[in-house]
C-alpha atoms as a PDB file:
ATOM      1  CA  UNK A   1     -47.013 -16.908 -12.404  1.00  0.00           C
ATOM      2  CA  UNK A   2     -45.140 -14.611 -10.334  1.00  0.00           C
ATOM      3  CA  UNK A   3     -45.723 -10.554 -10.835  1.00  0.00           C
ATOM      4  CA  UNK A   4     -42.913  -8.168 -12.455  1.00  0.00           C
ATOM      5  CA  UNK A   5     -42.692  -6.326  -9.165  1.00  0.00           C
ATOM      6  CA  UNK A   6     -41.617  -9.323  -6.994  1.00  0.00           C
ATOM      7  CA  UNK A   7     -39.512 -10.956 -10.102  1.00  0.00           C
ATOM      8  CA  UNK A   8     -37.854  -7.743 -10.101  1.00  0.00           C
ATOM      9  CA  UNK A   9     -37.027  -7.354  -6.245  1.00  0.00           C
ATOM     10  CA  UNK A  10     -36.630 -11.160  -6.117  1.00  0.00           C
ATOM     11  CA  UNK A  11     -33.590 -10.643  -8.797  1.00  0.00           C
ATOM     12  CA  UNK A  12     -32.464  -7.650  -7.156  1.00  0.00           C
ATOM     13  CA  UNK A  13     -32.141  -9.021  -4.175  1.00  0.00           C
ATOM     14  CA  UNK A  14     -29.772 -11.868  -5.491  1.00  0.00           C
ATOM     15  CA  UNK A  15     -27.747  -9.311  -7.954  1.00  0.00           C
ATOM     16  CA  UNK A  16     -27.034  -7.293  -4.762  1.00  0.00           C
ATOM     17  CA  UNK A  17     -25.655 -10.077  -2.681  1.00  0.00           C
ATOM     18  CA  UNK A  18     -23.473 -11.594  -5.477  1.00  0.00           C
ATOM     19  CA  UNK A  19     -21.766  -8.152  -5.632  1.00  0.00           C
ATOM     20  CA  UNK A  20     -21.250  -8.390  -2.309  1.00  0.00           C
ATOM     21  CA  UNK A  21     -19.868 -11.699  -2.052  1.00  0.00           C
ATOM     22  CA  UNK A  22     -17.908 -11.355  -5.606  1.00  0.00           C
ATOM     23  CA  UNK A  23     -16.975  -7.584  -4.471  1.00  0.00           C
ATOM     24  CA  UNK A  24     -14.526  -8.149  -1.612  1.00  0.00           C
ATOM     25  CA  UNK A  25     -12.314 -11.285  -3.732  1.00  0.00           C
ATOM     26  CA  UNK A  26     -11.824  -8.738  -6.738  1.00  0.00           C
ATOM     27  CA  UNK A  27     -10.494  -5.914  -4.108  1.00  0.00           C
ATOM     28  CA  UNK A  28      -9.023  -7.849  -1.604  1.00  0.00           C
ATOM     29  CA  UNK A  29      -6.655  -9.057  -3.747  1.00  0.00           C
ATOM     30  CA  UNK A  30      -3.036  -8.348  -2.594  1.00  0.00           C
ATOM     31  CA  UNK A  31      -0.832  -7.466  -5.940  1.00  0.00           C
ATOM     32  CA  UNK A  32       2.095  -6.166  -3.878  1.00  0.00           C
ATOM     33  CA  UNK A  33       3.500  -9.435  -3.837  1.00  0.00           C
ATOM     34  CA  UNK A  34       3.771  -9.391   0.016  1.00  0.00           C
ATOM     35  CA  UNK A  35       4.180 -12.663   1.555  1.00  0.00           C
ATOM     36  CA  UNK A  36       1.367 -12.468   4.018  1.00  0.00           C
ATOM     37  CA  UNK A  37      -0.946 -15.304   3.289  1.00  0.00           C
ATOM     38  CA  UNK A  38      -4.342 -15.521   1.360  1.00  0.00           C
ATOM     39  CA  UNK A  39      -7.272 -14.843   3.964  1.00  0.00           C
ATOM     40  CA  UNK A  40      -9.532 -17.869   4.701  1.00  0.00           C
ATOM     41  CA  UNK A  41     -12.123 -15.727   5.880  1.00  0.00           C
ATOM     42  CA  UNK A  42     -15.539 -15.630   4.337  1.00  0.00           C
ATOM     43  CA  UNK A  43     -16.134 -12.286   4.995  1.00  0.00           C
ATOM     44  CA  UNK A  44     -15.144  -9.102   3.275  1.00  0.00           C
ATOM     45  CA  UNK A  45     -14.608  -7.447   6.533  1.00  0.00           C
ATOM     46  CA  UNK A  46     -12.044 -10.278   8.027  1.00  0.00           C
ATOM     47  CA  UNK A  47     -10.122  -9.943   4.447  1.00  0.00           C
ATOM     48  CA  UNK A  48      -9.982  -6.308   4.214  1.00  0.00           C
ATOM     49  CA  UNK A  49      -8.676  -6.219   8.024  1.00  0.00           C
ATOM     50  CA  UNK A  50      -6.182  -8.759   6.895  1.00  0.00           C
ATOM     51  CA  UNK A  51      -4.994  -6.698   3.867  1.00  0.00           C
ATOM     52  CA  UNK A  52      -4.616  -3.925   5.933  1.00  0.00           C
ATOM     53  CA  UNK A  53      -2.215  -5.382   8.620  1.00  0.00           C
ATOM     54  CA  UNK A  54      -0.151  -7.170   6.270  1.00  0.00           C
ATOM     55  CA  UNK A  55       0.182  -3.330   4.878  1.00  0.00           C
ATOM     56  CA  UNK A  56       0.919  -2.397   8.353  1.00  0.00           C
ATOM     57  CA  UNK A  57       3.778  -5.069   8.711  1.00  0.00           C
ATOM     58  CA  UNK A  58       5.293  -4.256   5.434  1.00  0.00           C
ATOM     59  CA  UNK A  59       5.312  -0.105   6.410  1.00  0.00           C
ATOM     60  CA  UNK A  60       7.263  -1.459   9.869  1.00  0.00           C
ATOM     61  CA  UNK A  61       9.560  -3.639   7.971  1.00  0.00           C
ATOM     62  CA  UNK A  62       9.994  -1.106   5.465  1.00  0.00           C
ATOM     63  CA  UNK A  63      10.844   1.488   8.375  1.00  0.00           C
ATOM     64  CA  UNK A  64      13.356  -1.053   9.801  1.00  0.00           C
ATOM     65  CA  UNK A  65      15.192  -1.963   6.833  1.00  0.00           C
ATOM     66  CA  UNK A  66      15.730   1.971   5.835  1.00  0.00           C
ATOM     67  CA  UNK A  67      16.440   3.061   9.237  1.00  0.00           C
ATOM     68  CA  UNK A  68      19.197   0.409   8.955  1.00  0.00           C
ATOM     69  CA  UNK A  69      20.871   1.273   5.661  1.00  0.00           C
ATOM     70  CA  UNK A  70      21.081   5.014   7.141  1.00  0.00           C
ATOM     71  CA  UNK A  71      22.555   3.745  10.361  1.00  0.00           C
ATOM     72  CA  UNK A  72      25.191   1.788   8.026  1.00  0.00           C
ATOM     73  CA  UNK A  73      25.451   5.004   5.663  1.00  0.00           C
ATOM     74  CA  UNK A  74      26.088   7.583   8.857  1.00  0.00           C
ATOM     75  CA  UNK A  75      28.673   5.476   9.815  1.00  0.00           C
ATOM     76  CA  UNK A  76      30.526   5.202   6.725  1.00  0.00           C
ATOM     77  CA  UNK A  77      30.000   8.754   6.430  1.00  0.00           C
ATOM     78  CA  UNK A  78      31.659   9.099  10.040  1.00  0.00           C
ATOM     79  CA  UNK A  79      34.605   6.920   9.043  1.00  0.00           C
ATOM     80  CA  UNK A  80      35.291   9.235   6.782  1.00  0.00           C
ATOM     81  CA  UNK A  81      35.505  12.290   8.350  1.00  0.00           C
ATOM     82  CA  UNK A  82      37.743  10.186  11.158  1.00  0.00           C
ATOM     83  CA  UNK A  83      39.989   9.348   8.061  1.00  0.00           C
ATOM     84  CA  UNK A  84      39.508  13.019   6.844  1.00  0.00           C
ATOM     85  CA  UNK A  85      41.099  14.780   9.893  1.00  0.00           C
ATOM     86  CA  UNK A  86      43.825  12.332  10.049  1.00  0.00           C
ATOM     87  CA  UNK A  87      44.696  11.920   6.145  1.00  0.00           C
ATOM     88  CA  UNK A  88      47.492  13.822   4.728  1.00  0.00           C
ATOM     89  CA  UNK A  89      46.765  17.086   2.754  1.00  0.00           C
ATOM     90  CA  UNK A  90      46.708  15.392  -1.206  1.00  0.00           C
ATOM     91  CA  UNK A  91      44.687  12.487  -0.306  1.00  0.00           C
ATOM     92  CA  UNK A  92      41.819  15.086   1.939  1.00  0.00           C
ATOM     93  CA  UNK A  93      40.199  16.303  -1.633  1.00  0.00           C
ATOM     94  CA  UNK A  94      39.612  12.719  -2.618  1.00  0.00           C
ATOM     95  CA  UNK A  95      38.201  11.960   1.043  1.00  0.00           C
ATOM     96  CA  UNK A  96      35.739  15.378   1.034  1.00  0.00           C
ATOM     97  CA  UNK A  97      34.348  14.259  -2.394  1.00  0.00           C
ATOM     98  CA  UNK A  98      33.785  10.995  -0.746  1.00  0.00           C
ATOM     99  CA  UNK A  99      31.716  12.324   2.021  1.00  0.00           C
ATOM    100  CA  UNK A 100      29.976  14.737   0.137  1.00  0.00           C
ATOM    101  CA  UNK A 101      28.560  11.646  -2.161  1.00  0.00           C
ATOM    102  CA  UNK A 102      27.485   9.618   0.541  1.00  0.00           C
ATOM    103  CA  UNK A 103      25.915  12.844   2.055  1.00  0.00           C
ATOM    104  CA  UNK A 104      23.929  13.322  -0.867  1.00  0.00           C
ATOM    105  CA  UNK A 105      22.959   9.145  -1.365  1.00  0.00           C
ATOM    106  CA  UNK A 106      22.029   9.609   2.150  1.00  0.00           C
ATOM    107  CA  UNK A 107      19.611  12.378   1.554  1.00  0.00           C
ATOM    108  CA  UNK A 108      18.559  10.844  -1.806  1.00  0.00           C
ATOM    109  CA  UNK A 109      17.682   8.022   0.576  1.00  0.00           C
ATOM    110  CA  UNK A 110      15.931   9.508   3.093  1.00  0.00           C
ATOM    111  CA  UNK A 111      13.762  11.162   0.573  1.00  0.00           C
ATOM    112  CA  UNK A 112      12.791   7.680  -1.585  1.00  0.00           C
ATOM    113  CA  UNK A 113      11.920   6.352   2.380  1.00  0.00           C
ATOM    114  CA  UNK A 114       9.293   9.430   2.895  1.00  0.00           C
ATOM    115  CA  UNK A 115       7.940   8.862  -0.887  1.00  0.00           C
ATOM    116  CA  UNK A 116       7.315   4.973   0.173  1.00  0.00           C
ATOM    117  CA  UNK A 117       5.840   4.994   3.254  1.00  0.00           C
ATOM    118  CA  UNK A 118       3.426   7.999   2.360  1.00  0.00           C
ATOM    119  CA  UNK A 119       2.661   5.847  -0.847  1.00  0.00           C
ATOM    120  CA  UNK A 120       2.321   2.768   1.867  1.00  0.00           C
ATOM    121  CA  UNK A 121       0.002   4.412   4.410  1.00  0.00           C
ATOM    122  CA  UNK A 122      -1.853   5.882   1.398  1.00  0.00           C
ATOM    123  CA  UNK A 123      -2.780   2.594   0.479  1.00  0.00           C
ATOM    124  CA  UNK A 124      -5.427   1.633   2.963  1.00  0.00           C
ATOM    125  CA  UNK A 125      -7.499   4.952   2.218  1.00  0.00           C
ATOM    126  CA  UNK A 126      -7.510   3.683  -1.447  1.00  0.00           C
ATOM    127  CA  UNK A 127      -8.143   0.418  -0.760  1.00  0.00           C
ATOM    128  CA  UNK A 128     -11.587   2.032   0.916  1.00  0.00           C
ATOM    129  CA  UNK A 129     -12.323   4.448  -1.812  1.00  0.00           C
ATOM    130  CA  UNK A 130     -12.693   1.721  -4.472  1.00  0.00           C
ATOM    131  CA  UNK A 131     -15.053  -0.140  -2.357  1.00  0.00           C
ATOM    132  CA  UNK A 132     -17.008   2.456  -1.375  1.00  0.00           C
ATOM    133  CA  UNK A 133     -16.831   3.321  -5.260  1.00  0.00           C
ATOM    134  CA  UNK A 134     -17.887  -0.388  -6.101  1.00  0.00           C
ATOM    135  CA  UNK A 135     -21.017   0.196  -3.720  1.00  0.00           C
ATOM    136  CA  UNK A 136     -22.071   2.982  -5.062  1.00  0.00           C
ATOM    137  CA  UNK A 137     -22.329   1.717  -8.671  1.00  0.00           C
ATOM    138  CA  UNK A 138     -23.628  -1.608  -7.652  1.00  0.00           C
ATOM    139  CA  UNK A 139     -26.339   0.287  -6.258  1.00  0.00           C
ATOM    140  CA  UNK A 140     -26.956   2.535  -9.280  1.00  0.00           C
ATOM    141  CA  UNK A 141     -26.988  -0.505 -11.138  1.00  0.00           C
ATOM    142  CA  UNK A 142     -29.406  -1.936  -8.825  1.00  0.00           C
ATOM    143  CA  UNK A 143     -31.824   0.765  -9.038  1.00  0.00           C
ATOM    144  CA  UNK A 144     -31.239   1.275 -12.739  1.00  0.00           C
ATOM    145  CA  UNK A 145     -32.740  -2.604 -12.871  1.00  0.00           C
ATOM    146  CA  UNK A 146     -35.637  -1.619 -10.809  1.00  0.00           C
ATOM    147  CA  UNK A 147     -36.585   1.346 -12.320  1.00  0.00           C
ATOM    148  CA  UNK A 148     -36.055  -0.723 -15.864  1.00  0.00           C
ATOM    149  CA  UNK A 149     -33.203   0.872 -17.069  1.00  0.00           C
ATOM    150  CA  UNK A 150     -31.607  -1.987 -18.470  1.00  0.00           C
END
C-alpha cells in the first residue's frame, strides 16, 4: 500500500501538469473573431506566440485601414475648401458648415483610432496577467492539497 506522503505528491504532481496542459487551451483562445488560424502547436508557449502575432497583424491592419479613411477624409476636406474659395458668396455658408463637420468626424476619428490600438496593444499584457494569475492559484491550490486543505 502506498504512503499518504507519496499518494499525495504522486497526485500533485499529475494535478499540476493537467493545469498546465488544460491552462494554455482555456487562455489561448482567440474570441476576437480574427481570422488567423487555430494553433496546432502542443505547447502553450507556440500558442501564446501565435495569439500574439495575429494581435500584431490585426494592430497593422487596423493602422492601415484608419490611416486610409483619414487620407480619403483630408481630401474631401481639401475639396472643399478648393470649392470654398471658388463658390459664390450664398452657397460659402453651406460649404464652411460642410468642412467644419468633416473636421470634427475627422477628429472624432482619429480619437476612436488611439482608443483601439491602445485597447489592441493592451491586449498582450492581459493576455499575460491572467496566466500568470492562473499559475498562481493553481499553485495555491496545489499546496492547499498538500498541506490538506481540501
Amino acid at each position: 500500500m502506498i504512503n499518504r506522503s507519496t499518494f499525495r505528491s504522486v497526485l500533485s504532481a499529475g494535478l499540476m501538469v493537467s493545469a498546465l496542459v488544460v491552462a494554455p487551451n482555456v487562455h489561448a483562445a482567440d474570441t476576437t473573431g480574427t481570422t488567423c488560424q487555430k494553433s496546432t502547436g502542443s505547447d502553450a508557449v507556440s500558442r501564446l506566440a501565435q495569439r500574439e502575432d495575429c494581435l500584431n497583424s490585426r494592430v497593422q491592419k487596423y493602422k492601415q485601414n484608419a490611416q486610409l479613411d483619414q487620407q480619403a477624409r483630408e481630401k474631401k476636406i481639401a475639396d472643399l475648401k478648393n470649392k470654398y474659395t471658388n463658390a459664390p458668396a450664398n452657397e460659402r455658408a453651406k460649404l464652411a458648415s460642410r468642412i467644419q463637420n468633416e473636421q470634427s468626424k475627422l477628429t472624432s476619428a482619429r480619437d476612436t483610432q488611439v482608443k483601439r490600438l491602445q485597447n489592441l496593444q493592451n491586449q498582450p499584457a492581459q493576455q499575460q496577467e491572467r496566466v500568470n494569475a492562473l499559475g498562481k492559484k493553481a499553485r495555491s491550490d496545489v499546496g492547499n492539497f498538500l498541506n490538506g486543505g481540501l
